[in-house]
Protein backbone atom coordinates (compact mmCIF):
# COMPACT_ATOMS: atom_id res chain seq x y z
CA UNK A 1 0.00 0.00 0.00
CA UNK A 2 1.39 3.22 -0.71
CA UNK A 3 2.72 5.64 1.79
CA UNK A 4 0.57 8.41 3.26
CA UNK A 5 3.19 8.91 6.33
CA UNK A 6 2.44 13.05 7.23
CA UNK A 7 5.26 15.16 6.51
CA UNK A 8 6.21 18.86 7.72
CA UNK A 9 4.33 21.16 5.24
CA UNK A 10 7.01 23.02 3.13
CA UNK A 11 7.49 26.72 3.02
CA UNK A 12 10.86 26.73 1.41
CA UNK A 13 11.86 28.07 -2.10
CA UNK A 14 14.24 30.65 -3.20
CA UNK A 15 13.14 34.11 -2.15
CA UNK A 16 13.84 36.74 -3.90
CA UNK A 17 16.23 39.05 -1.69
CA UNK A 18 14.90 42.54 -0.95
CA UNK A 19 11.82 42.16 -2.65
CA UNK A 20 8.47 42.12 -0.32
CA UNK A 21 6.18 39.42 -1.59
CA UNK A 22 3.01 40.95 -3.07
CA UNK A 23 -0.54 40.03 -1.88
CA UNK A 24 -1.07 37.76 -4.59
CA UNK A 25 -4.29 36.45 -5.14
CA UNK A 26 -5.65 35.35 -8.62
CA UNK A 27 -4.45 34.69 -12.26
CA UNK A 28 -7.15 35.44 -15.19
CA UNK A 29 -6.39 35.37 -18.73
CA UNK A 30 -8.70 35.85 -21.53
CA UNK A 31 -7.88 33.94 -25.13
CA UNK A 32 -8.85 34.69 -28.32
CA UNK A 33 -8.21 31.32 -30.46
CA UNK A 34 -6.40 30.74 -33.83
CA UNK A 35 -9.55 30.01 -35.77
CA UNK A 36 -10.52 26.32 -36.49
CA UNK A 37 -11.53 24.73 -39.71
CA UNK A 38 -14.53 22.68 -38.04
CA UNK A 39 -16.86 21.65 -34.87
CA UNK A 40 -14.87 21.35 -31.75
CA UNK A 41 -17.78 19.94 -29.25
CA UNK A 42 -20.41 17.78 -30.33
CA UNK A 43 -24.17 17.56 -27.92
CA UNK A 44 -26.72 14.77 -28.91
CA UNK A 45 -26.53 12.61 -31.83
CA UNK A 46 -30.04 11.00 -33.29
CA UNK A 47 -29.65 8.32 -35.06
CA UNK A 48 -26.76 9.73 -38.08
CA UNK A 49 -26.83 13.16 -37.08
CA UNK A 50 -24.30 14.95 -34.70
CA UNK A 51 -25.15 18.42 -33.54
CA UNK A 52 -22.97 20.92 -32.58
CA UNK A 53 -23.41 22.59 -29.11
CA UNK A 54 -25.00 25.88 -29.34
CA UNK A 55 -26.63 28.68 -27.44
CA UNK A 56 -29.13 31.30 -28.31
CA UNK A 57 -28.48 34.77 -27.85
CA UNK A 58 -31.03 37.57 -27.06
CA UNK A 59 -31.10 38.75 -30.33
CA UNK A 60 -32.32 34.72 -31.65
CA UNK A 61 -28.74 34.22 -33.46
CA UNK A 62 -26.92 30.83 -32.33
CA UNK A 63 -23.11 30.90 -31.28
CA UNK A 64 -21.29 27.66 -31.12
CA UNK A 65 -19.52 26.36 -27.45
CA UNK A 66 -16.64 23.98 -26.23
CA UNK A 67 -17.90 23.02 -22.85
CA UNK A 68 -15.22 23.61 -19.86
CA UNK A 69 -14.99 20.21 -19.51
CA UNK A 70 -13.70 19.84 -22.89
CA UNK A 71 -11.51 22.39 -22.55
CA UNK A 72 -10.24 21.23 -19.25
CA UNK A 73 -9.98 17.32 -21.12
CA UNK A 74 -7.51 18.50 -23.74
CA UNK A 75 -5.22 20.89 -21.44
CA UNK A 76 -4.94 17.77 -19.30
CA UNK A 77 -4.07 15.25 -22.19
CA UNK A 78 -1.73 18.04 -23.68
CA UNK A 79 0.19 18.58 -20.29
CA UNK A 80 0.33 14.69 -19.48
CA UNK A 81 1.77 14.00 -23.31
CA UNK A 82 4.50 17.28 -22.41
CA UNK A 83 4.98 18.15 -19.16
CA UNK A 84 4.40 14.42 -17.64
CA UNK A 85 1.87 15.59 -15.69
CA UNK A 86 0.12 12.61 -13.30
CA UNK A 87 -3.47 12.45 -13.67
CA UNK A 88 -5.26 10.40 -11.51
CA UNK A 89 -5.71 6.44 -12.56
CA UNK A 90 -6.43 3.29 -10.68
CA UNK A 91 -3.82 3.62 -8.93
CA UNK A 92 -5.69 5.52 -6.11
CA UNK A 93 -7.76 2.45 -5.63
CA UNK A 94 -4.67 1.88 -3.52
CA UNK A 95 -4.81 4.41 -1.57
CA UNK A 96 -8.67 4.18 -0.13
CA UNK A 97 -8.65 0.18 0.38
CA UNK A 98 -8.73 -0.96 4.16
CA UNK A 99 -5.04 -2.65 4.62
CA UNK A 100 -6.12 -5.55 6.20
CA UNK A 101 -3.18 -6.25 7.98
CA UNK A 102 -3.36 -2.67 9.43
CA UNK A 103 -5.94 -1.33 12.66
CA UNK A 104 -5.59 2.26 11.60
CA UNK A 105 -7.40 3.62 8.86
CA UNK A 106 -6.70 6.66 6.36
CA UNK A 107 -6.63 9.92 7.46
CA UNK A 108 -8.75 12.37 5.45
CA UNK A 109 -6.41 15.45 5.60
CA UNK A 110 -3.64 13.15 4.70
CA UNK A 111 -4.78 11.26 1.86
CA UNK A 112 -5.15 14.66 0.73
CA UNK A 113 -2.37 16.53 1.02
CA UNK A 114 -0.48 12.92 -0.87
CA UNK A 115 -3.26 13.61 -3.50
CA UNK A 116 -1.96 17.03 -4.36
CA UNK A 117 1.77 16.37 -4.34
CA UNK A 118 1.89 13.46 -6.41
CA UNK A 119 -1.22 13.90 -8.75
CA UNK A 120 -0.78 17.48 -11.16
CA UNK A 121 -4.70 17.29 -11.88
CA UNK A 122 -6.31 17.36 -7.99
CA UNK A 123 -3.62 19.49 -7.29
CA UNK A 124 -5.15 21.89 -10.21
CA UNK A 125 -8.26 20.33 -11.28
CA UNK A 126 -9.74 19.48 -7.55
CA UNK A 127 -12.00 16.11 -7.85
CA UNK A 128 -14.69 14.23 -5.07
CA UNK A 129 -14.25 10.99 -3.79
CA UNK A 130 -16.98 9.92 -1.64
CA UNK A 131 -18.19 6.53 0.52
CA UNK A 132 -14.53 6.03 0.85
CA UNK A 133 -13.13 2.07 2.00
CA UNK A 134 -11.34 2.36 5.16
CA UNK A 135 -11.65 6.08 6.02
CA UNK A 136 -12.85 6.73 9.65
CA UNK A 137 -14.99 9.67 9.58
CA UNK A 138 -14.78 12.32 12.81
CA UNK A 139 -17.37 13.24 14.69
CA UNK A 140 -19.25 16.22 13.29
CA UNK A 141 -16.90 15.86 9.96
CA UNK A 142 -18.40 14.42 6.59
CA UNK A 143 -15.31 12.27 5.21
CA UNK A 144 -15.84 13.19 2.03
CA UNK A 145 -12.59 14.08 0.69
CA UNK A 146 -13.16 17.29 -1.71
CA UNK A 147 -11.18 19.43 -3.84
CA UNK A 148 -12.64 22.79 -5.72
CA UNK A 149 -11.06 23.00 -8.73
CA UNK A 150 -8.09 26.32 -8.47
CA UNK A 151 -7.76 26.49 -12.59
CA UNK A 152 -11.14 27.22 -13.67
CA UNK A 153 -12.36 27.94 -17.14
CA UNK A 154 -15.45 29.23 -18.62
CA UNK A 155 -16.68 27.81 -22.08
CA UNK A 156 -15.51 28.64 -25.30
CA UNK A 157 -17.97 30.72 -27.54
CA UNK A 158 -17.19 31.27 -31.43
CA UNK A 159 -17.05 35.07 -32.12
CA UNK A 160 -19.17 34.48 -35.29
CA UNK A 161 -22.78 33.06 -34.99
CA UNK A 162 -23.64 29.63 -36.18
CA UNK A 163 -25.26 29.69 -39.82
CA UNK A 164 -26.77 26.21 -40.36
CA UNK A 165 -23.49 25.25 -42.25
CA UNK A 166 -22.95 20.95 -42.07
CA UNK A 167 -21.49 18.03 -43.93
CA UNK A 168 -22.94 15.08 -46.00
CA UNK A 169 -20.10 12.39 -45.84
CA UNK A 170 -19.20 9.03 -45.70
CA UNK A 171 -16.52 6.75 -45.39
CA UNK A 172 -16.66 5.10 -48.72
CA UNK A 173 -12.91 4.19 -49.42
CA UNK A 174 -13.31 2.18 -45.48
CA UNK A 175 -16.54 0.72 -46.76
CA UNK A 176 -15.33 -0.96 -49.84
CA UNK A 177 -12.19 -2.05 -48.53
CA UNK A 178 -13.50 -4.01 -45.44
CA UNK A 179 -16.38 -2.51 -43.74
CA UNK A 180 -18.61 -4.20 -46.52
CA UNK A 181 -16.82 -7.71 -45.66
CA UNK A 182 -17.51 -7.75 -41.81
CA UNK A 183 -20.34 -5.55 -41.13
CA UNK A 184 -24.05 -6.89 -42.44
CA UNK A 185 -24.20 -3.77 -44.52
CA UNK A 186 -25.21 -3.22 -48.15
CA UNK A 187 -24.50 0.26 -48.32
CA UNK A 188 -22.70 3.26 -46.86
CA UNK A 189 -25.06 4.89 -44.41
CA UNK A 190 -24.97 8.76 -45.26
CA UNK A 191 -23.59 10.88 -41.88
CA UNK A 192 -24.70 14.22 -41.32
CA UNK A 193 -22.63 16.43 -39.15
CA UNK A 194 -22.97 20.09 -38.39
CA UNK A 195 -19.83 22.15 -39.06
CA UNK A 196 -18.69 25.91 -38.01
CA UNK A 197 -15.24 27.48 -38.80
CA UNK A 198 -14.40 30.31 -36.32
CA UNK A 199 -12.67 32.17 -33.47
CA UNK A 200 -13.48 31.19 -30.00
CA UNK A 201 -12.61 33.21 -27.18
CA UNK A 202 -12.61 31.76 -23.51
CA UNK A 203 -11.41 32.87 -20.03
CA UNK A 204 -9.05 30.79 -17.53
CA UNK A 205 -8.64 32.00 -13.78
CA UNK A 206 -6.42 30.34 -11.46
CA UNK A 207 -6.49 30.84 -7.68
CA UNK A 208 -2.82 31.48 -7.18
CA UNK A 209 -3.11 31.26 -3.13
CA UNK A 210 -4.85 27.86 -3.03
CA UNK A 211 -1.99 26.23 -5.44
CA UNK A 212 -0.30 23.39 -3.37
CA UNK A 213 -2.53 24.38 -0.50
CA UNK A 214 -4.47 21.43 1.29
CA UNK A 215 -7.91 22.57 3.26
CA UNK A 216 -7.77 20.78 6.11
CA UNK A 217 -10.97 19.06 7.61
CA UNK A 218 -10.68 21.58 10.71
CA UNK A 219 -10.96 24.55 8.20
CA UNK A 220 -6.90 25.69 8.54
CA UNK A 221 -4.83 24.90 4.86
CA UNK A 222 -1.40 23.94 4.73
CA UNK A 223 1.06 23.99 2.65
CA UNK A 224 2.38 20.80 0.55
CA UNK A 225 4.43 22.26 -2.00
CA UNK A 226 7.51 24.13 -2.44
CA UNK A 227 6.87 27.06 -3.70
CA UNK A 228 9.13 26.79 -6.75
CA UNK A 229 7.12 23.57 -7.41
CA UNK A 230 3.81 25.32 -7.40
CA UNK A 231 5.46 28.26 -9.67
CA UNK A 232 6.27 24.98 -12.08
CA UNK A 233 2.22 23.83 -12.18
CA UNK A 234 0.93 27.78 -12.86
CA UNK A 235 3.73 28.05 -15.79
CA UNK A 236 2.99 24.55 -17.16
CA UNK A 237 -0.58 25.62 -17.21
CA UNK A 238 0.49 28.57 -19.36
CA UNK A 239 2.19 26.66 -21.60
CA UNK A 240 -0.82 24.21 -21.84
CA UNK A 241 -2.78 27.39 -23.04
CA UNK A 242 0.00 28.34 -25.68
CA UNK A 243 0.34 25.07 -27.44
CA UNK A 244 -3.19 24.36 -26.52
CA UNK A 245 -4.68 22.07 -29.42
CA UNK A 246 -8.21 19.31 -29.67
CA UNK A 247 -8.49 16.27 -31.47
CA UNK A 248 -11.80 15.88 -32.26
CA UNK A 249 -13.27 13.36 -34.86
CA UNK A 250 -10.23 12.88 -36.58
CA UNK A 251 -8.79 16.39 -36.74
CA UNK A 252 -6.18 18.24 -34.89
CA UNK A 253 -7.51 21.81 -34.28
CA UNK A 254 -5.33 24.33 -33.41
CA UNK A 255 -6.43 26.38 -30.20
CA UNK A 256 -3.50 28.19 -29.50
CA UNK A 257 -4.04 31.74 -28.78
CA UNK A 258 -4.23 34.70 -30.89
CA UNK A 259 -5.10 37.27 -28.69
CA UNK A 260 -4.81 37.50 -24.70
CA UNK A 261 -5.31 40.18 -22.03
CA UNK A 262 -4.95 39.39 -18.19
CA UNK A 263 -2.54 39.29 -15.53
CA UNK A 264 -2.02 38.50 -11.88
CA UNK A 265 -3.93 40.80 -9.21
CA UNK A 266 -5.17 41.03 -5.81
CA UNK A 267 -8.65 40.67 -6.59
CA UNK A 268 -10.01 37.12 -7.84
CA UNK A 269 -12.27 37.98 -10.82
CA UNK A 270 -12.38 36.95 -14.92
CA UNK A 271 -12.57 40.87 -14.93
CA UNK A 272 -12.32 40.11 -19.29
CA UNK A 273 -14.25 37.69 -20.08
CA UNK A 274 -17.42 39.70 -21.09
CA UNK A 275 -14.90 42.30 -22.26
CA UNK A 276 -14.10 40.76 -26.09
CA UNK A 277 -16.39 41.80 -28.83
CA UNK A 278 -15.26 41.36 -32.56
CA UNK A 279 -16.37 41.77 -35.98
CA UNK A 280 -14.70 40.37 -39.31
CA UNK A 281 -13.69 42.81 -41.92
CA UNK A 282 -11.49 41.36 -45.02
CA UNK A 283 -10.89 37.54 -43.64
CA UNK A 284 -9.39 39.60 -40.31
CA UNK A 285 -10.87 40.41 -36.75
CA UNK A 286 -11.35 43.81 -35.90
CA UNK A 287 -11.49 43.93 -32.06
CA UNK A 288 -13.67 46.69 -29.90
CA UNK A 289 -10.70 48.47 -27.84
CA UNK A 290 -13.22 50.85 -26.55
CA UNK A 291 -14.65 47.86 -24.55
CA UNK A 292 -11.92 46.82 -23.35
CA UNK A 293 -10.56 50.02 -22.11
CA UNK A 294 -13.44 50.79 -20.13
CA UNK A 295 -13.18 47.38 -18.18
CA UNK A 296 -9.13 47.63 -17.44
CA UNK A 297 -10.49 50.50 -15.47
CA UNK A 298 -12.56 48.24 -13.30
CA UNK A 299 -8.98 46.58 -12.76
CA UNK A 300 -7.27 46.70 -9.12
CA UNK A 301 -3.74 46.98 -10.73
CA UNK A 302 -4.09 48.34 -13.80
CA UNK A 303 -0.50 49.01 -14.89
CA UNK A 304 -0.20 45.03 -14.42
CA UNK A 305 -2.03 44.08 -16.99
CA UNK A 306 -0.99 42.21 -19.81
CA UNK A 307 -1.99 42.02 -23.58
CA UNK A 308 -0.57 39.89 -25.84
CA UNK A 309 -1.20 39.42 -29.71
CA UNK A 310 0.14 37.57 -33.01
CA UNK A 311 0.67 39.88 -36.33
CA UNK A 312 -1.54 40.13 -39.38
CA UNK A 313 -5.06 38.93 -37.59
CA UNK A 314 -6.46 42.33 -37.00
CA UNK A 315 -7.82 44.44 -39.07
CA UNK A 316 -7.25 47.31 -36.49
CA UNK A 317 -3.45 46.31 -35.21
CA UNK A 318 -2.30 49.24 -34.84
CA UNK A 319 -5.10 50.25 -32.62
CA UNK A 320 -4.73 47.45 -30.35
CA UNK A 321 -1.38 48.29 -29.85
CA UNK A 322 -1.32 51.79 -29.13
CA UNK A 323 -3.94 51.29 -26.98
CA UNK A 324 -3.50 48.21 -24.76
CA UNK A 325 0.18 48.27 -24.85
CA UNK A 326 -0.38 45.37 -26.53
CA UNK A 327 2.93 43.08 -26.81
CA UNK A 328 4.44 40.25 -29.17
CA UNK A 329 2.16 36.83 -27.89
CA UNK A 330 5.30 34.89 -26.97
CA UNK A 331 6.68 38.17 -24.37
CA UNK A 332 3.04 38.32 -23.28
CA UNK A 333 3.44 34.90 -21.79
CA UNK A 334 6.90 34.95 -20.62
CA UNK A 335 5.48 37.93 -18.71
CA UNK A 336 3.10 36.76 -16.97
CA UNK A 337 5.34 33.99 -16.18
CA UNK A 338 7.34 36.52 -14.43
CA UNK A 339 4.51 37.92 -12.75
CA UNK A 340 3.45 34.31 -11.10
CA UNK A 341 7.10 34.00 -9.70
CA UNK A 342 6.74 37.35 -8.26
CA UNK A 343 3.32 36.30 -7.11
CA UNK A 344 5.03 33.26 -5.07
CA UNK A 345 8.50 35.51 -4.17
CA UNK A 346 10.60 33.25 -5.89
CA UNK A 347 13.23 34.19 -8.51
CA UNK A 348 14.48 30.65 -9.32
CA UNK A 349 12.86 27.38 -10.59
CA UNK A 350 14.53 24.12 -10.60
């Protein structure tokens, strides 16, 4: 059975010298996506029809979603295939069996506190496990062993309503090669599949102070990472976000960022993610500045904030830039990465 000895709660990390920490609280980014050639998240299928997932607006027209979960799905596959993140498997089955050679049972607070050091995605992600094998609940204490999740995300919405736009396929090269030979088929069945190419835009906030933290069962957290460790998750997250892509039916979309605008403040709050309003002139996006001007005033510390951009997808560029302060995407990033060590006081990561 695998080890849940306690250990002393770490508080170490390189500090940087002379510098007093800031009261850090929250991370919130807003995306704008590289636009994708078809439908990212597919709802209910009847019979050989797959519809997209879509939501009315007040004014009747439909925009297209990614839910957060799928969202949250592919920045987990992309950071376990390159970062080596450890998302939680079978393995944990381990961890909330009765030892039958054993009298004691497992301790709530520290099956949790093993849960976020060696698993990236409850550390991140939160989960629930509940009616747990073994665990000995305290008086007056459910044993429920609960995580919120500290990276959260919102859905993804396509800047440009849905039009009705879909395919008529089939696999007909697959059919007459074996399909035909195994399958009590006569025919190719005709698929119909609903299809929108477009922008999406998306918000991710991440509560900074709760990174590495375990909340205990008597209401007090502690500390389980180092804090250069928990710098490591927020920046791997980030990266997640740059490279970010979905497969989905066959195809490899590209959701890496086009656009973002965020930063780390004192104040928890997706203060953008109502803020990004668009309209297409020429095959490019011409982005409302006025909009998002007005909110950066809403903004606790608004010299910290952070705008980001690739070349040659806005029609007003020029705008954006003079505006927002708008940087290069890559700096953007490596910013913000610089503001999360500051965040944490640390200067180095190993």
């Amino acid at each position: 059975m695998l080890s849940l000895e306690s250990e002393q709660p770490f508080q170490s990390g390189r500090i940087a010298q002379g510098v007093e920490r800031m009261e850090m609280k929250g991370l919130t980014l807003t995306i704008i996506t590289s636009r994708v050639s078809g439908g990212l998240n597919y709802g209910e299928t009847f019979g050989n029809v797959s519809t997209l997932k879509k939501l009315t607006l007040g004014d009747n027209t439909q925009v297209v979603y990614v839910s957060d979960k799928a969202l949250r799905y592919s920045l987990k596959r992309w950071l376990k295939e390159n970062r080596d993140w450890r998302l939680m498997d079978e393995q944990i089955k381990d961890l909330v069996s009765k030892d039958k050679n054993k009298e004691s049972k497992l301790d709530v607070d520290s099956f949790g506190k093993y849960l976020i050091k060696e698993y990236h995605e409850f550390d991140l992600f939160g989960g629930l496990f509940t009616n747990l094998k073994g665990v000995e609940p305290k008086k007056g204490i459910d044993n429920t062993i609960k995580r919120t999740s500290v990276a959260k995300l919102t859905y993804a919405f396509s800047l440009t309503p849905y039009k009705g736009d879909a395919d008529f396929l089939n696999n007909i090269d697959a059919f007459n090669r074996y399909i035909k030979h195994v399958e009590d088929k006569e025919e190719q069945v005709i698929a119909y599949t609903e299809q929108h190419t477009a922008h999406y835009v998306y918000t991710l906030a991440v509560d900074l102070d709760r990174v590495g933290v375990w909340e205990k069962e008597d209401r007090s957290n502690e500390d389980v990472l180092e804090l250069s460790e928990k710098v490591q998750r927020v920046k791997d997250l980030l990266d997640a976000v740059f490279y970010l892509t979905r497969s989905i039916k066959g195809r490899q979309e590209n959701l890496s960022p086009i656009f973002v605008i965020g930063g780390v403040f004192s104040v928890k709050n997706p203060f953008f993610a109502d803020a990004i309003e668009v309209c297409e002139e020429g095959g490019k996006l011409r982005l409302n500045t006025e909009r998002l001007e007005s909110v950066l005033n809403q903004v606790p510390e608004k010299d910290k904030v952070v705008c980001g951009m690739l070349s040659g997808f806005f029609a007003n560029e020029e705008e954006i830039k003079s505006k927002l302060k708008c940087m290069e995407l890559r700096e953007a990033f490596e910013t913000l990465k610089c503001l999360v060590k500051s965040a944490y006081g640390v200067t180095e990561v190993t």
